[in-house]
PDB file of N, CA and C in Angstrom:
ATOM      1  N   UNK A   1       0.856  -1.171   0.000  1.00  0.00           N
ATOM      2  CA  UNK A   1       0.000   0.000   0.000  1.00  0.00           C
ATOM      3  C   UNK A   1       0.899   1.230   0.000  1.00  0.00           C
ATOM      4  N   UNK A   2       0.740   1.970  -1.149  1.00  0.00           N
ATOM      5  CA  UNK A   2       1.399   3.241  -0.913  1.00  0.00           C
ATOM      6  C   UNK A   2       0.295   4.817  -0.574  1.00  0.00           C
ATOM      7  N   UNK A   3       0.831   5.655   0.208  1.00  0.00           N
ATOM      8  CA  UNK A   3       0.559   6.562   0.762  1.00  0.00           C
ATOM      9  C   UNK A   3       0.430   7.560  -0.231  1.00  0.00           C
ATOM     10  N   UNK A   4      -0.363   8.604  -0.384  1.00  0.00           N
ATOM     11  CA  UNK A   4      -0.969   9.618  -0.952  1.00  0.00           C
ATOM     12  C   UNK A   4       0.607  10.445  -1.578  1.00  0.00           C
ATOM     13  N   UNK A   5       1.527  10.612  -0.457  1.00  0.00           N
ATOM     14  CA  UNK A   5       3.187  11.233  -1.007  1.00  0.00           C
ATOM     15  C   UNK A   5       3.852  10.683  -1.451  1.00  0.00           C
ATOM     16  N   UNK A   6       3.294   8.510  -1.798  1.00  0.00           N
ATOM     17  CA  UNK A   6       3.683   8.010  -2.855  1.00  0.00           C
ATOM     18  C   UNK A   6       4.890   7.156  -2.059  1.00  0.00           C
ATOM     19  N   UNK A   7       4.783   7.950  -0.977  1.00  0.00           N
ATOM     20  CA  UNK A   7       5.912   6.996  -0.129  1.00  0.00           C
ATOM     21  C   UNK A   7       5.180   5.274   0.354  1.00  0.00           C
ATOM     22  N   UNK A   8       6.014   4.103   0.454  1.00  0.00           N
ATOM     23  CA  UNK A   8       5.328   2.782   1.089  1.00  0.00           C
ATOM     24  C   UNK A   8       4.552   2.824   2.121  1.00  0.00           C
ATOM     25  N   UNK A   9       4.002   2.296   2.877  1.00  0.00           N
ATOM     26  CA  UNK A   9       3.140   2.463   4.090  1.00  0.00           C
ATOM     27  C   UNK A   9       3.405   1.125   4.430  1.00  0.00           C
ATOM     28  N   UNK A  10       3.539   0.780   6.160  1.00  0.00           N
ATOM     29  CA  UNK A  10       4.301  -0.173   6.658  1.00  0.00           C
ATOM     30  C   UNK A  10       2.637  -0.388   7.476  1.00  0.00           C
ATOM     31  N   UNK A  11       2.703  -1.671   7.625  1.00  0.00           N
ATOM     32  CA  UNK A  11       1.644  -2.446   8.993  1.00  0.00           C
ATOM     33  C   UNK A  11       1.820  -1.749  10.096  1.00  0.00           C
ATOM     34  N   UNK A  12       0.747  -1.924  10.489  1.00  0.00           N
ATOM     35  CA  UNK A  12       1.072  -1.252  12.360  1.00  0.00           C
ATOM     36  C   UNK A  12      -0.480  -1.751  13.143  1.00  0.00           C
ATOM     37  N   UNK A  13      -0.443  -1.728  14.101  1.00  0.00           N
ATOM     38  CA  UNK A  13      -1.430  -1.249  15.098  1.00  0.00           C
ATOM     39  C   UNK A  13      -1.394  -0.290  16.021  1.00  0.00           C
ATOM     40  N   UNK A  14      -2.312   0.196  16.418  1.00  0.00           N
ATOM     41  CA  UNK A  14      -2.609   1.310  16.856  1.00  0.00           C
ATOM     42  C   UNK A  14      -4.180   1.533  17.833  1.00  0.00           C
ATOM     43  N   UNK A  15      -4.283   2.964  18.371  1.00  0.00           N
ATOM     44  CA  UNK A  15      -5.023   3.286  19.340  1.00  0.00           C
ATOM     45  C   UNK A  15      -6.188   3.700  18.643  1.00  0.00           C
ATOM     46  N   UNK A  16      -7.768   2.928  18.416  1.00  0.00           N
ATOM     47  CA  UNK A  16      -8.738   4.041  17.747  1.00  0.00           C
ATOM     48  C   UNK A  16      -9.583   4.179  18.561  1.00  0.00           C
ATOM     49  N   UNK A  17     -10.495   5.853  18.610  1.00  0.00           N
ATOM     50  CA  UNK A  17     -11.090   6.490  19.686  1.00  0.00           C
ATOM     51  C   UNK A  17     -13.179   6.045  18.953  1.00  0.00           C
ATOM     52  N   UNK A  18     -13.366   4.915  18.889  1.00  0.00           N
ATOM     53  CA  UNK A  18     -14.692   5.347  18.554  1.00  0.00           C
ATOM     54  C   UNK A  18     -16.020   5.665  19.769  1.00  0.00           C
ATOM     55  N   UNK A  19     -17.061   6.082  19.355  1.00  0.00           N
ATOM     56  CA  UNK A  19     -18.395   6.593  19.965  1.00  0.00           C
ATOM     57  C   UNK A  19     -19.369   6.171  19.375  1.00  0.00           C
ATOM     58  N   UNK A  20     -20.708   6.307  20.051  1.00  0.00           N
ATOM     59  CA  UNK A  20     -21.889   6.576  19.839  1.00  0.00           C
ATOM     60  C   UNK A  20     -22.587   7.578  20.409  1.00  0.00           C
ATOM     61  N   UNK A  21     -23.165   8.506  20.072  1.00  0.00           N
ATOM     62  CA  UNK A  21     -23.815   9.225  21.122  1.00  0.00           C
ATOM     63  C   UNK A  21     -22.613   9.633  22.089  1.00  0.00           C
ATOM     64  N   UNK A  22     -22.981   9.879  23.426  1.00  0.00           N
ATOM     65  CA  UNK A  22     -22.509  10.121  24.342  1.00  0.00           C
ATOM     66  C   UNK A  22     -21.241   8.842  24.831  1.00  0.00           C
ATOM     67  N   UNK A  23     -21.655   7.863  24.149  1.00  0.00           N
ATOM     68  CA  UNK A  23     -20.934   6.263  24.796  1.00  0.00           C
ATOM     69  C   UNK A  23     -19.222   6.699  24.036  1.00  0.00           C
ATOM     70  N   UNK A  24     -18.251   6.840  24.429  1.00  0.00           N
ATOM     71  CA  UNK A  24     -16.756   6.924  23.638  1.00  0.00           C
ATOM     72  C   UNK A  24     -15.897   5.298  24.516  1.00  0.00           C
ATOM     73  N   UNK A  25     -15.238   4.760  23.584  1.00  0.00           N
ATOM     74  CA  UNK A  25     -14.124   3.666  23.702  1.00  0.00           C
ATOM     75  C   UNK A  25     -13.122   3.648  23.026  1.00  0.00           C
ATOM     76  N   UNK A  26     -11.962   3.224  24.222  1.00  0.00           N
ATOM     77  CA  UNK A  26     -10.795   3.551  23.284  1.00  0.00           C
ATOM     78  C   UNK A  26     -10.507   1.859  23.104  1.00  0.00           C
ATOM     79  N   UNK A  27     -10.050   1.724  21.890  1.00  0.00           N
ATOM     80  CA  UNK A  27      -9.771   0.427  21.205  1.00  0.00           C
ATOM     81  C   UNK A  27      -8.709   0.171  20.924  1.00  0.00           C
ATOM     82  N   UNK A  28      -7.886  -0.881  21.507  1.00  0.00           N
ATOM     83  CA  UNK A  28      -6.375  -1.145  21.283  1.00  0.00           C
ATOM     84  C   UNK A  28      -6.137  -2.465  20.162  1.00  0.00           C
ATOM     85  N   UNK A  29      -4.991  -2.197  19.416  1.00  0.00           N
ATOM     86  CA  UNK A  29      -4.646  -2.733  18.926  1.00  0.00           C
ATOM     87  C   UNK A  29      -5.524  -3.068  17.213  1.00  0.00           C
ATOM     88  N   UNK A  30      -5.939  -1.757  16.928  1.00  0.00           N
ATOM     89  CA  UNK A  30      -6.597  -2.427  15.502  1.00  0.00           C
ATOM     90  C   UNK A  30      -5.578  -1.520  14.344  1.00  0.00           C
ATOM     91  N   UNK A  31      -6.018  -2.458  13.315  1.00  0.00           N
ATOM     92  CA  UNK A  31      -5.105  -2.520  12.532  1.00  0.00           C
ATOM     93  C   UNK A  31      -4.779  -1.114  11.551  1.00  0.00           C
ATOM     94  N   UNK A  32      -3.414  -0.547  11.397  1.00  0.00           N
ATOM     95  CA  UNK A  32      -3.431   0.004  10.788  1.00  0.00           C
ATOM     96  C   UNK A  32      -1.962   0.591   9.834  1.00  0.00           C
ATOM     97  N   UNK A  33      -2.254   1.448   9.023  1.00  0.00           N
ATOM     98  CA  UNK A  33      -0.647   1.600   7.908  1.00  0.00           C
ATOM     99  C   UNK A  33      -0.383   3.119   8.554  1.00  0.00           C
ATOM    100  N   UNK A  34       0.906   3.158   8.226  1.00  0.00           N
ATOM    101  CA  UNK A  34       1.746   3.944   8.399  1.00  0.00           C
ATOM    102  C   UNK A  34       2.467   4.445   7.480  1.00  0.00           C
ATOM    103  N   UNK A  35       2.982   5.290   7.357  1.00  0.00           N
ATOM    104  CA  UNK A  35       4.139   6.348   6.075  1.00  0.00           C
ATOM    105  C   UNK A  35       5.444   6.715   6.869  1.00  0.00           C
ATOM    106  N   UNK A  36       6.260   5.947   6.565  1.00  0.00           N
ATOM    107  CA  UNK A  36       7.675   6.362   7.498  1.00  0.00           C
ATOM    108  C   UNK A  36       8.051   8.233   6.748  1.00  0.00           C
ATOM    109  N   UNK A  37       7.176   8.656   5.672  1.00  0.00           N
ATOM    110  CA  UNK A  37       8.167   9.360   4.885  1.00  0.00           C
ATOM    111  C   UNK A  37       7.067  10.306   5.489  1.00  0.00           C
ATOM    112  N   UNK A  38       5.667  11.040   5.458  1.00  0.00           N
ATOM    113  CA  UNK A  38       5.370  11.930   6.088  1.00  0.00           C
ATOM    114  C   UNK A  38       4.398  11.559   7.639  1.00  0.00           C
ATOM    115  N   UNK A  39       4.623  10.495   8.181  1.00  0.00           N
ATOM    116  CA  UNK A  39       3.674   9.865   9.193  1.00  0.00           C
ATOM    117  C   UNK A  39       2.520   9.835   8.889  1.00  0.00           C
ATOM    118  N   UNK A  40       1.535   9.853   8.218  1.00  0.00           N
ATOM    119  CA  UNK A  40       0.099   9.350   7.731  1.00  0.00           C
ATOM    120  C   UNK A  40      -0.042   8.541   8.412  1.00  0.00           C
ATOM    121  N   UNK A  41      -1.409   8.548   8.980  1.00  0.00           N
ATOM    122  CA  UNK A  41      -2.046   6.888   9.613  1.00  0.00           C
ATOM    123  C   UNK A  41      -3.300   6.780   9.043  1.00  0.00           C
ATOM    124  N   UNK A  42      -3.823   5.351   8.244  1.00  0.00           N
ATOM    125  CA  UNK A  42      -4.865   5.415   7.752  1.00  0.00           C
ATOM    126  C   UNK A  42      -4.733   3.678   8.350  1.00  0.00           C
ATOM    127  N   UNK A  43      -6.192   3.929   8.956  1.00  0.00           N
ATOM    128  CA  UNK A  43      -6.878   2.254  10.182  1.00  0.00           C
ATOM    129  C   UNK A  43      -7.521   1.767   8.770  1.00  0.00           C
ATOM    130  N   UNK A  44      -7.448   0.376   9.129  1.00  0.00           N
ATOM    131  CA  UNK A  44      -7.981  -0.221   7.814  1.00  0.00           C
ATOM    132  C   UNK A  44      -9.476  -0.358   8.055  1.00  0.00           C
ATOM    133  N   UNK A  45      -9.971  -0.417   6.930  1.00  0.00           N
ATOM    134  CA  UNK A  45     -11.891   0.125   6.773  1.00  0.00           C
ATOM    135  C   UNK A  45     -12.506  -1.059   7.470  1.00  0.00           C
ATOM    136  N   UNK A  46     -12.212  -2.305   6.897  1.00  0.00           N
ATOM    137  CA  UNK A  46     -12.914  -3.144   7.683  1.00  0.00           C
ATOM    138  C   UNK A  46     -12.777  -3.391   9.017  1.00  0.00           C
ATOM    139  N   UNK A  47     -11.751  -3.339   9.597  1.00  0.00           N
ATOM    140  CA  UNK A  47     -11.832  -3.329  11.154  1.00  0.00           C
ATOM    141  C   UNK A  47     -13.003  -2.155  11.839  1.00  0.00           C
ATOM    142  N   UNK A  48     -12.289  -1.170  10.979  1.00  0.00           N
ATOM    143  CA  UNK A  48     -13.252   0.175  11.494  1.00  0.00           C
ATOM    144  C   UNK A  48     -14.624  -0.033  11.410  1.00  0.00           C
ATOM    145  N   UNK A  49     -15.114  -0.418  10.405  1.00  0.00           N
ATOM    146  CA  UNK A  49     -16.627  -0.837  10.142  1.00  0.00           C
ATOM    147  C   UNK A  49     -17.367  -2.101  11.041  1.00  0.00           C
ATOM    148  N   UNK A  50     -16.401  -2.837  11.503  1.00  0.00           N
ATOM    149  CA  UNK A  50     -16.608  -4.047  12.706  1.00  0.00           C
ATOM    150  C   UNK A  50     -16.519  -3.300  13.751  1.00  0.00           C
ATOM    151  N   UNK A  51     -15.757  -2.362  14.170  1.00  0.00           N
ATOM    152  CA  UNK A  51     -15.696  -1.394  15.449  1.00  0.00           C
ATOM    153  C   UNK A  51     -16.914  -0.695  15.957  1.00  0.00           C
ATOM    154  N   UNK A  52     -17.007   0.089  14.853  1.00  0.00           N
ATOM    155  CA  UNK A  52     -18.135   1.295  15.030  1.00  0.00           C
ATOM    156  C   UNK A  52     -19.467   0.662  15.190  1.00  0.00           C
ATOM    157  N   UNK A  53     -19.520  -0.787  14.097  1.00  0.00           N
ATOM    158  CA  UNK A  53     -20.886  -1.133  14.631  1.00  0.00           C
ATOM    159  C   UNK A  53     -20.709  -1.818  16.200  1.00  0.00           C
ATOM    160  N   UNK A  54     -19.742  -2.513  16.637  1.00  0.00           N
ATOM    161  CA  UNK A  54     -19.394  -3.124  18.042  1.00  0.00           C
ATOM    162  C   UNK A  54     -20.265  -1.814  18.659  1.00  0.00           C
ATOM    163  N   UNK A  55     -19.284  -0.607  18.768  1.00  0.00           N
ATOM    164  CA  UNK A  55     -19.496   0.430  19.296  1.00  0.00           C
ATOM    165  C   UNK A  55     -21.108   0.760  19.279  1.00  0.00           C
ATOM    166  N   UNK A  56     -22.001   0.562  18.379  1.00  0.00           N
ATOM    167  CA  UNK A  56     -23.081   0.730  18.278  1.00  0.00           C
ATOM    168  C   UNK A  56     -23.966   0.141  18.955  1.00  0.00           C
ATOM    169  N   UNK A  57     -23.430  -0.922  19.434  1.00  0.00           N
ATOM    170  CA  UNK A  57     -23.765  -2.521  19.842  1.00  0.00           C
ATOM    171  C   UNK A  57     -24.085  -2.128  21.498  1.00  0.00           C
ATOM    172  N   UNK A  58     -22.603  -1.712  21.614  1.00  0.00           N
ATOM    173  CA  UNK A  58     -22.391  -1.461  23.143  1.00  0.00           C
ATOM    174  C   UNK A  58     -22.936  -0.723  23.611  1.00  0.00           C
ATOM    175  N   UNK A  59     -23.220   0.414  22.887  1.00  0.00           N
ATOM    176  CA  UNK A  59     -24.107   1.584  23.584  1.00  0.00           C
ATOM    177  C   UNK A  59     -24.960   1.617  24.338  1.00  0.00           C
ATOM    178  N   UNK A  60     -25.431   0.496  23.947  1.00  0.00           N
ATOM    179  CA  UNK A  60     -26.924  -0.276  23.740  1.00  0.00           C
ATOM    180  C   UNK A  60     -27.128  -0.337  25.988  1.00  0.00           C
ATOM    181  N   UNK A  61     -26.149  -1.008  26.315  1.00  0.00           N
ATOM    182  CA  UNK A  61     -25.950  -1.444  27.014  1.00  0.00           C
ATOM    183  C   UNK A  61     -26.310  -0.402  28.633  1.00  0.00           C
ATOM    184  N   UNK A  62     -26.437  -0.973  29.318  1.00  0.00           N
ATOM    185  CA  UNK A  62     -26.497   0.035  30.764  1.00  0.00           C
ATOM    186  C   UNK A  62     -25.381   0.607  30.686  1.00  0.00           C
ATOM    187  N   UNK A  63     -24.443   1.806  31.447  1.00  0.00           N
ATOM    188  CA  UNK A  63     -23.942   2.506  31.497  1.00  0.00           C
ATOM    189  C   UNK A  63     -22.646   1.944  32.125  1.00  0.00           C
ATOM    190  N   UNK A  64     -23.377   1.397  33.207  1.00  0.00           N
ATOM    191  CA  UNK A  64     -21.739   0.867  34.140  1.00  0.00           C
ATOM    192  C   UNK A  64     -21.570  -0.477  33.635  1.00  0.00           C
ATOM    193  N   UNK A  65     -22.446  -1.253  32.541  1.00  0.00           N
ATOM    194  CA  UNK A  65     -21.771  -2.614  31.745  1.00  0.00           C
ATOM    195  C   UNK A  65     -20.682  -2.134  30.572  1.00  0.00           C
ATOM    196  N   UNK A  66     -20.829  -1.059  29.868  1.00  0.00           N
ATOM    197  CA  UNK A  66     -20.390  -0.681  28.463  1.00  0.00           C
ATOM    198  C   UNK A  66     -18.618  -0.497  29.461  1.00  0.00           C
ATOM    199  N   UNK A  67     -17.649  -1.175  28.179  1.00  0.00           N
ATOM    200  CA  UNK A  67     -16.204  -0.807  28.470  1.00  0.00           C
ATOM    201  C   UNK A  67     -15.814   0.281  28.348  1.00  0.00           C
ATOM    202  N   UNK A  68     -14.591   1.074  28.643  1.00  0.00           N
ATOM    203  CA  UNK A  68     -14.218   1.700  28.356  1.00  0.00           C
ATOM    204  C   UNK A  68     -13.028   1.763  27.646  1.00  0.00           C
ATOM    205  N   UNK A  69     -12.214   0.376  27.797  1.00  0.00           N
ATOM    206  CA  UNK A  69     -11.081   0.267  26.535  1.00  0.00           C
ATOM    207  C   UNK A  69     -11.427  -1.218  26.199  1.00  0.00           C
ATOM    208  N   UNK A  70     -11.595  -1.349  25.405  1.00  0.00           N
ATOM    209  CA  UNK A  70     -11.710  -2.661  24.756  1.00  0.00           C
ATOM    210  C   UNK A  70      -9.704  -3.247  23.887  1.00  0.00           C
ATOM    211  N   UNK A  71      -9.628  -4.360  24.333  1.00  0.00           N
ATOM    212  CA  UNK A  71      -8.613  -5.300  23.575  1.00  0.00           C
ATOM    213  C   UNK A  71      -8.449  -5.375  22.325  1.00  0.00           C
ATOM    214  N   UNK A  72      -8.519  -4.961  21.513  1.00  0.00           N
ATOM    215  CA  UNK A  72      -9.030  -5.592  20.156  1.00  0.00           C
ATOM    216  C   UNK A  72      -8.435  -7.072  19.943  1.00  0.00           C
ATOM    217  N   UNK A  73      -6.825  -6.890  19.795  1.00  0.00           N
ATOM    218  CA  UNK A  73      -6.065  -7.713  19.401  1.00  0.00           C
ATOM    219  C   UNK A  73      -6.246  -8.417  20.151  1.00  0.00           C
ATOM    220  N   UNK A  74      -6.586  -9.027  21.219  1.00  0.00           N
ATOM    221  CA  UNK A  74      -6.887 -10.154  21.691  1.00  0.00           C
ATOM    222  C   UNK A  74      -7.824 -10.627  21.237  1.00  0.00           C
ATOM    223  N   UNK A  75      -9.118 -10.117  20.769  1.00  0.00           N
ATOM    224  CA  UNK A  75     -10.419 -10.624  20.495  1.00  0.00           C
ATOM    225  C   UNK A  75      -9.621 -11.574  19.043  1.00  0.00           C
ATOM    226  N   UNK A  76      -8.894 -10.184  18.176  1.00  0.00           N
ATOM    227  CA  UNK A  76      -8.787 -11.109  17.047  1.00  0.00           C
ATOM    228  C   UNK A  76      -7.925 -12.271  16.862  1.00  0.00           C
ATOM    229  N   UNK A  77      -7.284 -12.637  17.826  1.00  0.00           N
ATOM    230  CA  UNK A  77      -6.332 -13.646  18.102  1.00  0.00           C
ATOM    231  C   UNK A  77      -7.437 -15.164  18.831  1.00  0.00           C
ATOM    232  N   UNK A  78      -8.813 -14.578  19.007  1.00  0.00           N
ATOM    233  CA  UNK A  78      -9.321 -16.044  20.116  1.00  0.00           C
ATOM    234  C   UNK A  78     -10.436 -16.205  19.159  1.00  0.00           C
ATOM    235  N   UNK A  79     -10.342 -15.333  18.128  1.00  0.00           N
ATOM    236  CA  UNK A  79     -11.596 -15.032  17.078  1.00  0.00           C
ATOM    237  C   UNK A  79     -13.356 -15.405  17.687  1.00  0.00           C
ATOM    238  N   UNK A  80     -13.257 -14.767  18.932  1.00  0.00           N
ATOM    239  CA  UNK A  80     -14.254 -15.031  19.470  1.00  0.00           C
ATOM    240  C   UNK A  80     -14.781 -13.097  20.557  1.00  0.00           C
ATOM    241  N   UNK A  81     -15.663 -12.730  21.296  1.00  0.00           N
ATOM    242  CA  UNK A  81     -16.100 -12.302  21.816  1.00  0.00           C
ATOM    243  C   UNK A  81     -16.708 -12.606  22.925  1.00  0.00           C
ATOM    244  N   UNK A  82     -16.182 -12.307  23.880  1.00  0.00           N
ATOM    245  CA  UNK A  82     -16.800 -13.048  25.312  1.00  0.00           C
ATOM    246  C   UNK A  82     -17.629 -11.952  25.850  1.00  0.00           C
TER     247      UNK A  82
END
């Protein structure tokens, strides 16, 4: 994958901040590229689109059940949701 300045873009993971409403979670470990040549970070779509609806999911939830940092990379390593 190359970056918009044409430079390579390297794998990474990283920290993403999603919400609903009032509900915010910070999410570790989802996937994303990098640009060693101007730092760009672009999270890859499908994780994001599995997130935000999670996030949508959770909202749902009473107040003191909903997380406030969720694992990612663990979830995707047991390919399950507990």
């Amino acid at each position: 994958m190359n970056c918009v300045c044409g430079a390579p873009m390297r794998q990474t993971s990283d920290v993403y901040q999603a919400g609903w409403g009032e509900y915010q979670v910070k999410i570790n470990g989802v996937k994303a590229y990098v640009c060693d040549h101007c730092n760009k970070l672009v999270y890859d779509s499908q994780e994001v689109n599995l997130l935000l609806n999670l996030t949508v999911l959770l909202s749902g939830l009473a107040e003191e059940k909903r997380p406030q940092v969720i694992d990612f990379e663990k979830y995707k390593n047991s390919n399950r949701i507990d």
